[in-house]
PDB file of N, CA and C in Angstrom:
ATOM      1  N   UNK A   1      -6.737 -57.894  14.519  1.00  0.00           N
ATOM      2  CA  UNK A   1      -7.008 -58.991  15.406  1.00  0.00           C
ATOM      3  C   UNK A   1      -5.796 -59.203  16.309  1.00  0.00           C
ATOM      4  N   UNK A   2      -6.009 -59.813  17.126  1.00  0.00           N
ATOM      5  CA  UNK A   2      -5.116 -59.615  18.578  1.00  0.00           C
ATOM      6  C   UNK A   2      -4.173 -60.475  18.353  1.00  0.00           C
ATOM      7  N   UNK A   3      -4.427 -62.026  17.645  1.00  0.00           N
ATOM      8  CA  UNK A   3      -3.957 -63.119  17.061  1.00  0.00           C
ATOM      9  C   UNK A   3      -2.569 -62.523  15.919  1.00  0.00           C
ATOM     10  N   UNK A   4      -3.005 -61.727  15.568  1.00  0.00           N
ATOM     11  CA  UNK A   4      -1.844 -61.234  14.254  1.00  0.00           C
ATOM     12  C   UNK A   4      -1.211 -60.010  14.634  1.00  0.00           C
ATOM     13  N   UNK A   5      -1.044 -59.521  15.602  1.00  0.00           N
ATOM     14  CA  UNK A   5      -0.386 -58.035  16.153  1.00  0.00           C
ATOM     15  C   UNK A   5       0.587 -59.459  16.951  1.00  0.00           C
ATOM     16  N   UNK A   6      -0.072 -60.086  17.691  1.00  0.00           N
ATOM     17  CA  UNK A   6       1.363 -60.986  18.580  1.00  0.00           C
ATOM     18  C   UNK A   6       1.623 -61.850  18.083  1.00  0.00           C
ATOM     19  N   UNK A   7       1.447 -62.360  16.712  1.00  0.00           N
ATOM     20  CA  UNK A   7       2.596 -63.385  16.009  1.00  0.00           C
ATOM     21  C   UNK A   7       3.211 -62.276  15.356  1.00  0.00           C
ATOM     22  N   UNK A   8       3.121 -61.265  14.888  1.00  0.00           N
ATOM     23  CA  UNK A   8       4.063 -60.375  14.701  1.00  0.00           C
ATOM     24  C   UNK A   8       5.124 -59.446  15.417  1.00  0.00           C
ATOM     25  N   UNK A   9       4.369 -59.928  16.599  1.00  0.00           N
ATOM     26  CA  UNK A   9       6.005 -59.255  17.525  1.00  0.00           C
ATOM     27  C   UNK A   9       6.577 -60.519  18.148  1.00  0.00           C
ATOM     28  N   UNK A  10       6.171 -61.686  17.938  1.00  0.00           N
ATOM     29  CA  UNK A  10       6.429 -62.956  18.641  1.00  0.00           C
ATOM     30  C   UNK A  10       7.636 -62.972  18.478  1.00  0.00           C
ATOM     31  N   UNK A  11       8.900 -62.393  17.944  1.00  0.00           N
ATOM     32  CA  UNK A  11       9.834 -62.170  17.387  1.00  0.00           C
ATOM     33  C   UNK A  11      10.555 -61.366  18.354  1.00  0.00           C
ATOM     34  N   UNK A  12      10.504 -60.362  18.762  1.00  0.00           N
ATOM     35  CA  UNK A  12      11.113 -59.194  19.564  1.00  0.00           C
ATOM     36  C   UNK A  12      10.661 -59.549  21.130  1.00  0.00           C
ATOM     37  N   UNK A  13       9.760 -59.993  21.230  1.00  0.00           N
ATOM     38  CA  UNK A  13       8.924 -60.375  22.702  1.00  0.00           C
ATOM     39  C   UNK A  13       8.502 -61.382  23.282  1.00  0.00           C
ATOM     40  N   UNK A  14       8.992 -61.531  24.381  1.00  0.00           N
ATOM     41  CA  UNK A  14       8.423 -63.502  24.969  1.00  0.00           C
ATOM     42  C   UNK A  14       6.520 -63.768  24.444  1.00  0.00           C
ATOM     43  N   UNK A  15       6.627 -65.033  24.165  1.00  0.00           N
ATOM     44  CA  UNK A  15       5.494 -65.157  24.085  1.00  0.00           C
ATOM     45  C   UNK A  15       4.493 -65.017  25.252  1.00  0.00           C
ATOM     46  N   UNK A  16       4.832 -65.269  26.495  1.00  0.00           N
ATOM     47  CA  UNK A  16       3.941 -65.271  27.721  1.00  0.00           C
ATOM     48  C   UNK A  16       3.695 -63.780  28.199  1.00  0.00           C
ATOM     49  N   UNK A  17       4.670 -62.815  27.809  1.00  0.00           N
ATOM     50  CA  UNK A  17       4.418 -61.455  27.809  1.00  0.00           C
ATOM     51  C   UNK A  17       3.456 -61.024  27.347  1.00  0.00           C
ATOM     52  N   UNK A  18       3.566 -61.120  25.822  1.00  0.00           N
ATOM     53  CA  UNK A  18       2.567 -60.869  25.083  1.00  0.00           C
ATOM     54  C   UNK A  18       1.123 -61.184  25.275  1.00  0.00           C
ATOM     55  N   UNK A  19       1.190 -62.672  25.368  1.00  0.00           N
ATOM     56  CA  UNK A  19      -0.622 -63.138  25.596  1.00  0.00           C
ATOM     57  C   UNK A  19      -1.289 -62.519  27.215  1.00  0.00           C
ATOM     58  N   UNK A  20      -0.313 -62.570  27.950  1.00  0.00           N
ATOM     59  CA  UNK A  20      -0.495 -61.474  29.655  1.00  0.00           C
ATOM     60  C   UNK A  20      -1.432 -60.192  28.965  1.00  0.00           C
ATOM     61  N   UNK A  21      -0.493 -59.856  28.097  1.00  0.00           N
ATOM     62  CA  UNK A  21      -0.548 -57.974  27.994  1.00  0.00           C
ATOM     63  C   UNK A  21      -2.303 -58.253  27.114  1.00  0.00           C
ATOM     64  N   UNK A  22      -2.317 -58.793  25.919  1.00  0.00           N
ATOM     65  CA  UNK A  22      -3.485 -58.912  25.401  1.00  0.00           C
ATOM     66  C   UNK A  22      -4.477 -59.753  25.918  1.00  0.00           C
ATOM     67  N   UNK A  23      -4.473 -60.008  26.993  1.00  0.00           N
ATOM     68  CA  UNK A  23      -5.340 -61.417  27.651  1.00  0.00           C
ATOM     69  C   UNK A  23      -6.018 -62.525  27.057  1.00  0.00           C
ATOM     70  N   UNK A  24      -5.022 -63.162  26.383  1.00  0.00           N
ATOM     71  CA  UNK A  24      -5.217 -64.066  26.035  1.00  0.00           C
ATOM     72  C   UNK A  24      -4.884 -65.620  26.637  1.00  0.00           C
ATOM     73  N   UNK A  25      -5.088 -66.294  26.205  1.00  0.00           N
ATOM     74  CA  UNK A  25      -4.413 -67.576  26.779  1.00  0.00           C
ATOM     75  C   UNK A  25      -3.775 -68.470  25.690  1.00  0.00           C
ATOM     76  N   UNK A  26      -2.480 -69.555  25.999  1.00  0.00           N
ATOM     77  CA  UNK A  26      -1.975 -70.124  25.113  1.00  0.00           C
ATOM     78  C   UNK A  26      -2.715 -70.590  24.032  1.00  0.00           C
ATOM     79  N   UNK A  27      -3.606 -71.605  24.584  1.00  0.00           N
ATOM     80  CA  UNK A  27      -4.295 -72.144  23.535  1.00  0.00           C
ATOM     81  C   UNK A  27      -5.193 -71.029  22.407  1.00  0.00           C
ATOM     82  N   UNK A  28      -5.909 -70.528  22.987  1.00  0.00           N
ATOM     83  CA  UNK A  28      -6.664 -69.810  22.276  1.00  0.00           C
ATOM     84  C   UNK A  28      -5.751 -69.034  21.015  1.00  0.00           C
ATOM     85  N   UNK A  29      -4.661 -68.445  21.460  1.00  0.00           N
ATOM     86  CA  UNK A  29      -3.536 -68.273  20.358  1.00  0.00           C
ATOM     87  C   UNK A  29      -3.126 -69.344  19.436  1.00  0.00           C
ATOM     88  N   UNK A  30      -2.655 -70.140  20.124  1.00  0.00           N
ATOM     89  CA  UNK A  30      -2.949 -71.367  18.840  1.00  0.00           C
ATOM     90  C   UNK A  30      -3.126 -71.331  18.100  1.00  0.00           C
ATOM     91  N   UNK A  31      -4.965 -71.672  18.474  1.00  0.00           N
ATOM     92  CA  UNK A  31      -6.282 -72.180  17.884  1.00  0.00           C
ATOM     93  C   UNK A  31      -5.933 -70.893  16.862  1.00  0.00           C
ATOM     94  N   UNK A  32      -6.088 -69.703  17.118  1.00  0.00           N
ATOM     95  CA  UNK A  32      -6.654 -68.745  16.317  1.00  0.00           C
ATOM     96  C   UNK A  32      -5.754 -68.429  15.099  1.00  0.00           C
ATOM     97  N   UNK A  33      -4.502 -68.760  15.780  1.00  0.00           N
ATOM     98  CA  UNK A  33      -2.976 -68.768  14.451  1.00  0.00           C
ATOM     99  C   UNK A  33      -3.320 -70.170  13.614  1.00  0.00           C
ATOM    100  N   UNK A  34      -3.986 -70.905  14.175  1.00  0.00           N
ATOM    101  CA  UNK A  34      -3.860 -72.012  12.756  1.00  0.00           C
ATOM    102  C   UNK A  34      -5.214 -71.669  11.889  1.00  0.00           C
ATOM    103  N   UNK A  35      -6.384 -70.746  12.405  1.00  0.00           N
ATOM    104  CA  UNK A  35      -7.266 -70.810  11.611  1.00  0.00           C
ATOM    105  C   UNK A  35      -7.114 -69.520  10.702  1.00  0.00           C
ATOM    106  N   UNK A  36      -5.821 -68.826  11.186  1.00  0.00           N
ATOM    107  CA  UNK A  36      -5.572 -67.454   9.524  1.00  0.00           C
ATOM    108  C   UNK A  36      -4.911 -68.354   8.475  1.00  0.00           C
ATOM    109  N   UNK A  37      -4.340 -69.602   8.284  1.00  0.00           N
ATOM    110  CA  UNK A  37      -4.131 -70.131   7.488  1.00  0.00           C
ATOM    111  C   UNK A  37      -5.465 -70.945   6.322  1.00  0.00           C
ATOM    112  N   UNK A  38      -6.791 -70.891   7.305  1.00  0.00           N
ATOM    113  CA  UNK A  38      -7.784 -71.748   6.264  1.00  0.00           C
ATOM    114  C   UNK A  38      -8.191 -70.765   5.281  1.00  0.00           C
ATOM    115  N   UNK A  39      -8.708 -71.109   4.524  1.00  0.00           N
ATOM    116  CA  UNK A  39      -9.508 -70.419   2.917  1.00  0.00           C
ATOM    117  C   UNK A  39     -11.028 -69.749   3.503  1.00  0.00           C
ATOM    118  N   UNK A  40     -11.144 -68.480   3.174  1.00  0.00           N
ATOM    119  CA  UNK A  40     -12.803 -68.664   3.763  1.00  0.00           C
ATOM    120  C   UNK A  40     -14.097 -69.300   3.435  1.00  0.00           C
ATOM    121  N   UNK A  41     -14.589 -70.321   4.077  1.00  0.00           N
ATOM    122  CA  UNK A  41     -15.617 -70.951   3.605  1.00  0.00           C
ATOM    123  C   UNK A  41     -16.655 -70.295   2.452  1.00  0.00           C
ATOM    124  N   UNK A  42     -17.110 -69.107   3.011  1.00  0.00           N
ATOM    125  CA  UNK A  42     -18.158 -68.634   2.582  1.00  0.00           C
ATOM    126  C   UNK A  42     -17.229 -67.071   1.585  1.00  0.00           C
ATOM    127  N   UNK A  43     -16.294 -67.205   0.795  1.00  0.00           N
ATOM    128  CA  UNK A  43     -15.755 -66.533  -0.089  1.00  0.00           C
ATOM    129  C   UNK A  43     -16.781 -66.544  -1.207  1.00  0.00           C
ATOM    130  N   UNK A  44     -17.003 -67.381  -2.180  1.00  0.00           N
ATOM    131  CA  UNK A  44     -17.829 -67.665  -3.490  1.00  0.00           C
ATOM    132  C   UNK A  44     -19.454 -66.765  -2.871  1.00  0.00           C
ATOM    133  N   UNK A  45     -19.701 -67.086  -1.991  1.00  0.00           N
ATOM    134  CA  UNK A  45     -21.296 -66.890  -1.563  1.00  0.00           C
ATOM    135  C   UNK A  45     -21.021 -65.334  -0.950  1.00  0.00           C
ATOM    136  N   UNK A  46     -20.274 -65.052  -0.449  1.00  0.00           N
ATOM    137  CA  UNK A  46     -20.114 -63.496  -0.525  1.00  0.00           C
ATOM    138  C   UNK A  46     -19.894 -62.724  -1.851  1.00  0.00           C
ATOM    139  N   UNK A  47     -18.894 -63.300  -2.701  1.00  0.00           N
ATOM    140  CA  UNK A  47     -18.900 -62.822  -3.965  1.00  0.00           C
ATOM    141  C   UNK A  47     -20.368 -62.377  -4.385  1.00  0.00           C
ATOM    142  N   UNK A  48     -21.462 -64.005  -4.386  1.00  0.00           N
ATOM    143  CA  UNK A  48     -22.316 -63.846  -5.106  1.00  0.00           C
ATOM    144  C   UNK A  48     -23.578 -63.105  -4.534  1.00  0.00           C
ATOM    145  N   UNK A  49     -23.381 -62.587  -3.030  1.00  0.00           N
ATOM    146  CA  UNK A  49     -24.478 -61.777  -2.622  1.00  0.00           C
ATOM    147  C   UNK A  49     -23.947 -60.037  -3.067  1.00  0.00           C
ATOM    148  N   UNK A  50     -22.342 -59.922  -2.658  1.00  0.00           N
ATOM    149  CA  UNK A  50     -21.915 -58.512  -3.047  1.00  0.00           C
ATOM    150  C   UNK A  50     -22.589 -58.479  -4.658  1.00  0.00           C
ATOM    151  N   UNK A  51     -22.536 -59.058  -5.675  1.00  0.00           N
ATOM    152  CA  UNK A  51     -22.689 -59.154  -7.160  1.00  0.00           C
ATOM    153  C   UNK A  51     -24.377 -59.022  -6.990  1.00  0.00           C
ATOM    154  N   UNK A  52     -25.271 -59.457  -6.327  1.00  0.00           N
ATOM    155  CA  UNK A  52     -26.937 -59.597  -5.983  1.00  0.00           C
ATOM    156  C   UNK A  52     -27.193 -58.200  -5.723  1.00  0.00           C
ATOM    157  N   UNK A  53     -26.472 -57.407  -4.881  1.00  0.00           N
ATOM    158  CA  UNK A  53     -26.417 -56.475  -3.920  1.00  0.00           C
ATOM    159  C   UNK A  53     -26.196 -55.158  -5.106  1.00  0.00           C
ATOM    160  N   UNK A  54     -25.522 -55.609  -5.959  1.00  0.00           N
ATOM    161  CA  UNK A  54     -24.643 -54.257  -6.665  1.00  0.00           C
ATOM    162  C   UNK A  54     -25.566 -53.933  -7.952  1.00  0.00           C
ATOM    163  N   UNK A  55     -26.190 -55.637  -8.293  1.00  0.00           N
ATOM    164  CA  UNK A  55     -27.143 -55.421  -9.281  1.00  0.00           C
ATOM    165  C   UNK A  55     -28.549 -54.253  -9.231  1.00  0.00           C
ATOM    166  N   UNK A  56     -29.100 -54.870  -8.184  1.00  0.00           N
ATOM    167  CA  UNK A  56     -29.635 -53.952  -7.293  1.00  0.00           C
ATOM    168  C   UNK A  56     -29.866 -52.587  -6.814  1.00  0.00           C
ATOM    169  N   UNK A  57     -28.788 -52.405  -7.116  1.00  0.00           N
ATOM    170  CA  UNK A  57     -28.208 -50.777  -6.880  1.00  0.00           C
ATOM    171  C   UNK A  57     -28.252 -50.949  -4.987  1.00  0.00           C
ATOM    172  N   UNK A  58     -28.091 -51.347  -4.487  1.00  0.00           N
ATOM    173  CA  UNK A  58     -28.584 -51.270  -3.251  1.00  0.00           C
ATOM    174  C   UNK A  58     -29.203 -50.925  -2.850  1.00  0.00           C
ATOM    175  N   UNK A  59     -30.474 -52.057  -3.145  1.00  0.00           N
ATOM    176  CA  UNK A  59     -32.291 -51.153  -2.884  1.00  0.00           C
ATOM    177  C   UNK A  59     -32.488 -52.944  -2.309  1.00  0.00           C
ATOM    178  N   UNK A  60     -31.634 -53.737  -2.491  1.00  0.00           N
ATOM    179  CA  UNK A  60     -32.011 -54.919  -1.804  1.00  0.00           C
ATOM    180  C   UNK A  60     -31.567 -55.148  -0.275  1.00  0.00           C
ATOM    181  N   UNK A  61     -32.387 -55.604   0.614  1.00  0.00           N
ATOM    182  CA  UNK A  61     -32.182 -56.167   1.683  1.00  0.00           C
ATOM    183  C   UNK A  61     -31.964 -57.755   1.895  1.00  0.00           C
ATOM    184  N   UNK A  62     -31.701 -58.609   2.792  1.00  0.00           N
ATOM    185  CA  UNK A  62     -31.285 -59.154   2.980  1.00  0.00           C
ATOM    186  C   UNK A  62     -32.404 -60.466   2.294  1.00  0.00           C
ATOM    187  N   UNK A  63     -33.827 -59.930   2.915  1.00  0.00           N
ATOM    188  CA  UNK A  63     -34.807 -61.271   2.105  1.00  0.00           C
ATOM    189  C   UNK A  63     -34.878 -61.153   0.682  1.00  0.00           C
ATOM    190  N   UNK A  64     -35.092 -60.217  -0.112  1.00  0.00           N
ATOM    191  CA  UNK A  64     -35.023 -60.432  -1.009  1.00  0.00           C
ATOM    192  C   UNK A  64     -33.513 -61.079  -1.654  1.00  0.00           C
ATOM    193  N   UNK A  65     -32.480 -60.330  -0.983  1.00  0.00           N
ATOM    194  CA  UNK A  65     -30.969 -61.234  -1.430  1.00  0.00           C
ATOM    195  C   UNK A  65     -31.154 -62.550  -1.595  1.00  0.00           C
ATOM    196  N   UNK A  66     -31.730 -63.016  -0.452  1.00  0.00           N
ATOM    197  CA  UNK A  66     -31.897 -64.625  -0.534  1.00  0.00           C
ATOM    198  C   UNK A  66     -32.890 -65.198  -1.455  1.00  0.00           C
ATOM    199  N   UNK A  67     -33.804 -64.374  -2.272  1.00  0.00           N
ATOM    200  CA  UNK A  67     -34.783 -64.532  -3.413  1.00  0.00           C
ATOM    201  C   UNK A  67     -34.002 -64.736  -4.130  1.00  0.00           C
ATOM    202  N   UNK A  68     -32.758 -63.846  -4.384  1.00  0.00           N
ATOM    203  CA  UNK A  68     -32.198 -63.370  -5.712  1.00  0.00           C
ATOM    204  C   UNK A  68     -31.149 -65.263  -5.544  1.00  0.00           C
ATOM    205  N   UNK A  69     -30.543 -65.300  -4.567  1.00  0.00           N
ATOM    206  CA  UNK A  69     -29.721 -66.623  -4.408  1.00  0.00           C
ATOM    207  C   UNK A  69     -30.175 -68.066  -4.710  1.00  0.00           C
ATOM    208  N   UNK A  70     -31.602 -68.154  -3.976  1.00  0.00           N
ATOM    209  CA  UNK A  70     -31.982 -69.344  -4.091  1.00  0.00           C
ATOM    210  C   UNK A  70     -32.604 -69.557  -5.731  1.00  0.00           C
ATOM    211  N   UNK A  71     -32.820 -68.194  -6.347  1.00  0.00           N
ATOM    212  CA  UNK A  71     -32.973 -68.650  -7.841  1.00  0.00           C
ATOM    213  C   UNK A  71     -32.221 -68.355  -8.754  1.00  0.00           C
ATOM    214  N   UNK A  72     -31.012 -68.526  -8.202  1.00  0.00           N
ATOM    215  CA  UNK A  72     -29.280 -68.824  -8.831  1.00  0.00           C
ATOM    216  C   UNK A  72     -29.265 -70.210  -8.622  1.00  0.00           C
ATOM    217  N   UNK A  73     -29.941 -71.001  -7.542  1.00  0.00           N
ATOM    218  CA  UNK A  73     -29.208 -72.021  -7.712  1.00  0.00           C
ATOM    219  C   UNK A  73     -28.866 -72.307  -6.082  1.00  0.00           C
ATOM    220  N   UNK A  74     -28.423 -71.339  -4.884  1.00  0.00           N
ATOM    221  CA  UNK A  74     -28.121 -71.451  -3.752  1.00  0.00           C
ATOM    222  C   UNK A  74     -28.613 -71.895  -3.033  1.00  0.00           C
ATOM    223  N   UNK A  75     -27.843 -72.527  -1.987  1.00  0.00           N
ATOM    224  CA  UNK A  75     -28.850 -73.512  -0.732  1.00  0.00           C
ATOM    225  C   UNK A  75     -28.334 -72.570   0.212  1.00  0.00           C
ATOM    226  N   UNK A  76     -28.960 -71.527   0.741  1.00  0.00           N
ATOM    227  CA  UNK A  76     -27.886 -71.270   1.925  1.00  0.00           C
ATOM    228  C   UNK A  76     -29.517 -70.477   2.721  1.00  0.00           C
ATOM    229  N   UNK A  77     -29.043 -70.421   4.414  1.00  0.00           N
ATOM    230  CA  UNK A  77     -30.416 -69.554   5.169  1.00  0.00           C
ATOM    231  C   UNK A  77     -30.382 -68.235   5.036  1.00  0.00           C
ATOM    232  N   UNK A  78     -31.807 -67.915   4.836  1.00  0.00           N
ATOM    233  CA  UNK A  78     -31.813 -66.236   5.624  1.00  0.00           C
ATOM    234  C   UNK A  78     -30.673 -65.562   6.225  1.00  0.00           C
ATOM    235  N   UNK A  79     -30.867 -66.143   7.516  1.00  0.00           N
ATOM    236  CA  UNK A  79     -29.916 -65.373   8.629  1.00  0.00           C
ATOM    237  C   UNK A  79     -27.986 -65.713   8.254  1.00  0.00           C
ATOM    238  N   UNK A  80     -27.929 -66.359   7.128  1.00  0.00           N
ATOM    239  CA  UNK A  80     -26.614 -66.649   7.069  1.00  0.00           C
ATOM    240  C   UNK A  80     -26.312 -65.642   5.855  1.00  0.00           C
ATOM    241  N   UNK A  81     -27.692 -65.265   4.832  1.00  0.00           N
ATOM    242  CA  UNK A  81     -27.491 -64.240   4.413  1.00  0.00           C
ATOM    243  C   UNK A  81     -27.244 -62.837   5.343  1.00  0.00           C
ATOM    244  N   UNK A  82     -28.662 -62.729   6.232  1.00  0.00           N
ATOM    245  CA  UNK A  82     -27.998 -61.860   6.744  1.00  0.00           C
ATOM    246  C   UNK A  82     -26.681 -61.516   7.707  1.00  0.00           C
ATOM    247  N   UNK A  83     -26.221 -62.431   8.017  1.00  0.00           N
ATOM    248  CA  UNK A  83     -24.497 -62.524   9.174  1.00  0.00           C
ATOM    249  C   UNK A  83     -23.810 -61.982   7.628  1.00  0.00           C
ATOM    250  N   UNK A  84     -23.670 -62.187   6.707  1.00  0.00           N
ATOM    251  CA  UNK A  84     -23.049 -62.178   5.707  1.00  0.00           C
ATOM    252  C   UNK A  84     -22.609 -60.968   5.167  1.00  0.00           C
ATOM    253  N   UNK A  85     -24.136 -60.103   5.177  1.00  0.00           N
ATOM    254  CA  UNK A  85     -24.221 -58.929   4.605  1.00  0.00           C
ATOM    255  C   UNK A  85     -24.067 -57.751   5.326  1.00  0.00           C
ATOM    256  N   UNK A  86     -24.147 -57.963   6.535  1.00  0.00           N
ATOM    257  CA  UNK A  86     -23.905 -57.188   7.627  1.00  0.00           C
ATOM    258  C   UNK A  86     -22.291 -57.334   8.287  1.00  0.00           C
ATOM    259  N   UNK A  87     -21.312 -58.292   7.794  1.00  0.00           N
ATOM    260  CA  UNK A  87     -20.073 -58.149   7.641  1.00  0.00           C
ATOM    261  C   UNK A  87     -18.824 -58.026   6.743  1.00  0.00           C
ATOM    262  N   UNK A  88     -20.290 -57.718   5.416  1.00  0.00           N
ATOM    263  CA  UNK A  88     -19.545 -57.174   4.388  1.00  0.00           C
ATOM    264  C   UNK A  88     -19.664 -55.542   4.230  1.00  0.00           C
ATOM    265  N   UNK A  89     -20.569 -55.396   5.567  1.00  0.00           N
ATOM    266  CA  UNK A  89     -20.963 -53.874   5.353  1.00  0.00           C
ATOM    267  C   UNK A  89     -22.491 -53.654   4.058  1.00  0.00           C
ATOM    268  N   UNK A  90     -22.683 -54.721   3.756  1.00  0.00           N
ATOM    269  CA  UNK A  90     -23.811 -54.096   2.917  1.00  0.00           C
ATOM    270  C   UNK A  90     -25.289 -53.496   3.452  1.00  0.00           C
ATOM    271  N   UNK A  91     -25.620 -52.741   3.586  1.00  0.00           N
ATOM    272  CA  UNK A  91     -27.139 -52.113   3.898  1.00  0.00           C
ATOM    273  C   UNK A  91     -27.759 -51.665   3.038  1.00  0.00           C
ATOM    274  N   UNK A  92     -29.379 -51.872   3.063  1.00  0.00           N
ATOM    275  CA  UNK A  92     -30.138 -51.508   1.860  1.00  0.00           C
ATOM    276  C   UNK A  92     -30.460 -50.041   1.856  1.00  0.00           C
ATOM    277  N   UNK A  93     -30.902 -48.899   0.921  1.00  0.00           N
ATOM    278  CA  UNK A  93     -31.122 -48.283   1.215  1.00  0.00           C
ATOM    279  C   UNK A  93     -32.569 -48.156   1.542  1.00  0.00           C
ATOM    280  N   UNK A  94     -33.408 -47.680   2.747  1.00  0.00           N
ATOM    281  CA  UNK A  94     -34.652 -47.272   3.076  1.00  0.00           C
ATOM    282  C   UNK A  94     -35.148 -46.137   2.931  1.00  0.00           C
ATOM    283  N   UNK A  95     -36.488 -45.902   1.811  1.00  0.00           N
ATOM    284  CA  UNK A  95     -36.690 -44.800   1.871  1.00  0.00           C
ATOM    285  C   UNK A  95     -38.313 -44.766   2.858  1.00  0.00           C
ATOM    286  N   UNK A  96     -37.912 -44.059   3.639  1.00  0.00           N
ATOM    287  CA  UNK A  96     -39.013 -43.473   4.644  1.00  0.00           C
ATOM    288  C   UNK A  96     -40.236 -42.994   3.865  1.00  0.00           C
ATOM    289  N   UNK A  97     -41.324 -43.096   3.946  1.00  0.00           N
ATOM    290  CA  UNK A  97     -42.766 -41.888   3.878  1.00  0.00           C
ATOM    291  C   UNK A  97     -42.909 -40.866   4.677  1.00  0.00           C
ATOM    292  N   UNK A  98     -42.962 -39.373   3.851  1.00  0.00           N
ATOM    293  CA  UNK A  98     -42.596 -38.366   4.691  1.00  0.00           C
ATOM    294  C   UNK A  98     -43.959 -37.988   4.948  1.00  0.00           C
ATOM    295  N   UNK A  99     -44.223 -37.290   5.898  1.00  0.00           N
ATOM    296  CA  UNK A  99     -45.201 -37.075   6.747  1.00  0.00           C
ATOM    297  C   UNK A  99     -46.012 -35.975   5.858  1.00  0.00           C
ATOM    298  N   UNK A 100     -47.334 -35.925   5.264  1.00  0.00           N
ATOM    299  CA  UNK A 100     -48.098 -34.858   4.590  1.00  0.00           C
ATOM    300  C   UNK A 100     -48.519 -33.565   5.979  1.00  0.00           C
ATOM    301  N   UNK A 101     -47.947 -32.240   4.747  1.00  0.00           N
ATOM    302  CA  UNK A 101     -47.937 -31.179   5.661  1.00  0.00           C
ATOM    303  C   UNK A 101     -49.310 -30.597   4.915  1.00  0.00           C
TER     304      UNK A 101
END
């Protein structure tokens, strides 16, 4: 991330150099340096879809993930499963029907 390459040279290099060269703007540097300090919200609920996912063997997709969650106990949407699983890298595997020769 662009945010953590120039607080790491923020040291050797003007700051206004830096955000020029990566096009950034002050604030937005900021903003983005105070939010590598928060916890990730959705840590526990990734845990518990990677753990859904692995049970699975990875034959689950994203609706059924959210089958497997909401009868754990989870309140969370579809699509937040899927943003989730698609930036943990998880994909189901699909097996195709092959064409009769």
């Amino acid at each position: 991330m662009k945010t953590q390459i120039i607080a790491a040279l923020k040291a050797e290099f003007p700051l206004p150099v830096l955000l020029a060269v990566a096009g950034l703007t002050r604030s937005t540097f900021f903003y983005h340096q105070a939010r590598l300090d928060r916890p990730d919200p959705h840590a526990e609920l990734k845990a518990a879809i990677t753990e859904a996912f692995e049970q699975a063997k990875g034959r689950y997709g994203h609706r059924r993930i959210h089958t497997v969650l909401t009868r754990q106990g989870w309140q969370v949407a579809k699509k937040t499963v899927l943003t989730l699983m698609n930036t943990l890298g998880l994909v189901c595997i699909v097996r195709r029907p092959r064409r009769y020769r």
